[in-house]
C-alpha atoms as a PDB file:
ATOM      1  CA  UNK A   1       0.065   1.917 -10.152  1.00  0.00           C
ATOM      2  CA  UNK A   2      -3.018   3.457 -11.680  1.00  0.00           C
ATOM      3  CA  UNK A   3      -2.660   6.982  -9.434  1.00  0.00           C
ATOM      4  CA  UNK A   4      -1.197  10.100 -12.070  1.00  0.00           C
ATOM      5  CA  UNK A   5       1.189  11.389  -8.942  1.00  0.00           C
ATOM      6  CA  UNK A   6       2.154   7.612  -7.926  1.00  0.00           C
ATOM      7  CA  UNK A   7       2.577   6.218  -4.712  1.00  0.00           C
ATOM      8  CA  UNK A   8       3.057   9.627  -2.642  1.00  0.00           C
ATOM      9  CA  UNK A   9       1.907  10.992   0.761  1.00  0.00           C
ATOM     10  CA  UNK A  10      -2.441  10.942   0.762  1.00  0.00           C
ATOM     11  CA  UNK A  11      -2.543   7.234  -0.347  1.00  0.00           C
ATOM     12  CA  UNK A  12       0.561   5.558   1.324  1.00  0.00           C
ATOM     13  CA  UNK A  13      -1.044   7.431   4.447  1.00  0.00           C
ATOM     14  CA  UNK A  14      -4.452   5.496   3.578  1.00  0.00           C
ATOM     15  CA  UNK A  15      -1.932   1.803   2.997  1.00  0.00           C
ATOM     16  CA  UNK A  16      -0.676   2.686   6.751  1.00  0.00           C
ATOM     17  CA  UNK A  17      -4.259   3.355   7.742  1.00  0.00           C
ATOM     18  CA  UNK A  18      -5.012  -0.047   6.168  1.00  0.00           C
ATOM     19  CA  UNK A  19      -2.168  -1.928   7.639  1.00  0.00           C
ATOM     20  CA  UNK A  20      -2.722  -0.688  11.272  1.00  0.00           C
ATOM     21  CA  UNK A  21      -5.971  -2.070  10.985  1.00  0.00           C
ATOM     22  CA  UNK A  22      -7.010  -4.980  13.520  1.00  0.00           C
ATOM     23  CA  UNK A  23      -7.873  -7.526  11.216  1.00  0.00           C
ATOM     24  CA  UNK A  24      -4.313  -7.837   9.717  1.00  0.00           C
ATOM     25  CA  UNK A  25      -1.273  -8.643  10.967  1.00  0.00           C
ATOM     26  CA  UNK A  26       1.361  -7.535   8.547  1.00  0.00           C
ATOM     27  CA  UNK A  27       1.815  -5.849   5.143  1.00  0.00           C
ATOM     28  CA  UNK A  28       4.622  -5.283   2.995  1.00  0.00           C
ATOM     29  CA  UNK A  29       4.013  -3.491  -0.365  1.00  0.00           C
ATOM     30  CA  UNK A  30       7.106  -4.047  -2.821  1.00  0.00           C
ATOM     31  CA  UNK A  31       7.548  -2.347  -6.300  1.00  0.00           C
ATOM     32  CA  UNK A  32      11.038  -2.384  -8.251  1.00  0.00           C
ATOM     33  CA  UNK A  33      13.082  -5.307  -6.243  1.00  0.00           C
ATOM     34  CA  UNK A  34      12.511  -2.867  -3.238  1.00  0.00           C
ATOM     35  CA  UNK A  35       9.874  -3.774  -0.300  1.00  0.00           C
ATOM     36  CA  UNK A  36       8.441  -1.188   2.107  1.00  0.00           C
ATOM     37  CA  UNK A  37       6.631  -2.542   6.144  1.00  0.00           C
ATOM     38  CA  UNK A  38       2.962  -1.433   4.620  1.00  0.00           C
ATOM     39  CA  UNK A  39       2.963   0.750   8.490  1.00  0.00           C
ATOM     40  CA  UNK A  40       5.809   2.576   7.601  1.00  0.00           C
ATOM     41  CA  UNK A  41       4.970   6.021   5.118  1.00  0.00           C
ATOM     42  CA  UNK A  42       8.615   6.922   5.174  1.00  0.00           C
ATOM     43  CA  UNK A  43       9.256   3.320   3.877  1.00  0.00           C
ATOM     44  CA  UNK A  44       6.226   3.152   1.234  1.00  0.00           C
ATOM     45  CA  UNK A  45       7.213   6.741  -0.175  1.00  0.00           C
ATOM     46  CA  UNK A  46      10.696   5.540  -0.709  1.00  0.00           C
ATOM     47  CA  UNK A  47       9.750   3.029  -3.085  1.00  0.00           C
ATOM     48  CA  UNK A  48       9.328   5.669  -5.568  1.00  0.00           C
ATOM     49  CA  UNK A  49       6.416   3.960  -7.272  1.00  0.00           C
ATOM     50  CA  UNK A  50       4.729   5.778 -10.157  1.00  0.00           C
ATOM     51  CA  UNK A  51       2.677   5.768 -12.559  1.00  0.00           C
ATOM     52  CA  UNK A  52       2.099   2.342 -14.778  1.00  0.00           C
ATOM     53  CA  UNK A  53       4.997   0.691 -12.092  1.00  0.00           C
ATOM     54  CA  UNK A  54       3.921  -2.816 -10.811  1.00  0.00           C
ATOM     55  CA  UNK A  55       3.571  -3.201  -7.020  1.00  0.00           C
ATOM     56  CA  UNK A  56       3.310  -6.081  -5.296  1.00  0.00           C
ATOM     57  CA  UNK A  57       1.318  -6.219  -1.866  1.00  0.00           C
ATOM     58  CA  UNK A  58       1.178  -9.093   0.800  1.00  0.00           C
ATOM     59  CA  UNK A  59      -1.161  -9.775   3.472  1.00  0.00           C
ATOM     60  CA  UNK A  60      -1.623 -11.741   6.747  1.00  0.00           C
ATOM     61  CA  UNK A  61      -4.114 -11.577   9.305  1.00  0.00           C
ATOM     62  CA  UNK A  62      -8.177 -12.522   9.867  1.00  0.00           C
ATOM     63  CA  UNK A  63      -9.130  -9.999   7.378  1.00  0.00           C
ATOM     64  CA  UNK A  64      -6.655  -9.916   4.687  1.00  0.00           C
ATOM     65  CA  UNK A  65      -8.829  -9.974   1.648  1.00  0.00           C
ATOM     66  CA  UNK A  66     -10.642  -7.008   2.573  1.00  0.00           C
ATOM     67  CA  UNK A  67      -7.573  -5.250   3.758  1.00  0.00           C
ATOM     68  CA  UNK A  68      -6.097  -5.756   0.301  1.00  0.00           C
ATOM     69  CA  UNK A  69      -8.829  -4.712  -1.201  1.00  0.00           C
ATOM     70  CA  UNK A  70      -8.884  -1.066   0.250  1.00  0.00           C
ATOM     71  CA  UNK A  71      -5.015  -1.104   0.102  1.00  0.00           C
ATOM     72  CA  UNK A  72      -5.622  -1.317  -3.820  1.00  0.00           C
ATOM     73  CA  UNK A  73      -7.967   1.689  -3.890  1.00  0.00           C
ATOM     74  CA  UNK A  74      -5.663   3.740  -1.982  1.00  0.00           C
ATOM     75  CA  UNK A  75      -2.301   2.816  -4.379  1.00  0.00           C
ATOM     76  CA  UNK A  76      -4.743   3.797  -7.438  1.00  0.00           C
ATOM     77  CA  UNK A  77      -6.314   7.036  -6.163  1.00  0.00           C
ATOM     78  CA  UNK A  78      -9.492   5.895  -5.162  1.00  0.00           C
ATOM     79  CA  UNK A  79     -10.996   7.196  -1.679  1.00  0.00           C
ATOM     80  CA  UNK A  80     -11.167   3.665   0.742  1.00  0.00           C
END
């Protein structure tokens, strides 16, 4: 978690964004023996993540790669 703030409301909003997308059929985002459903913001801001914490993020779907990718910019503060 590269973000100052951590995982909080603009970028878990842009890892639902991301996981709602058509090309993907599921993502979970874990961090601290905890796993959040990668649609759910409630879920994702429960994790508590922040900074320097390792998160772990899984993919399915046709476009998972690319999906990943932008979920990564969005955990670390960059705009997707």
């Amino acid at each position: 978690m590269k973000d100052l703030e951590g995982l909080h409301a603009r970028n878990s909003a842009k890892v639902v964004m991301a996981a709602q997308d058509n090309g993907v059929q599921k993502i979970t985002v874990g961090c601290g023996g905890r796993e959040a459903d990668g649609e759910n913001i409630l879920e994702l801001m429960s994790l508590n993540a922040r900074y320097g914490a390792e998160i772990t993020v899984t993919a399915w779907g046709e476009r998972e790669q690319e999906i990943l990718e932008k979920v990564e910019k969005a955990v670390n503060g960059s705009m997707i």
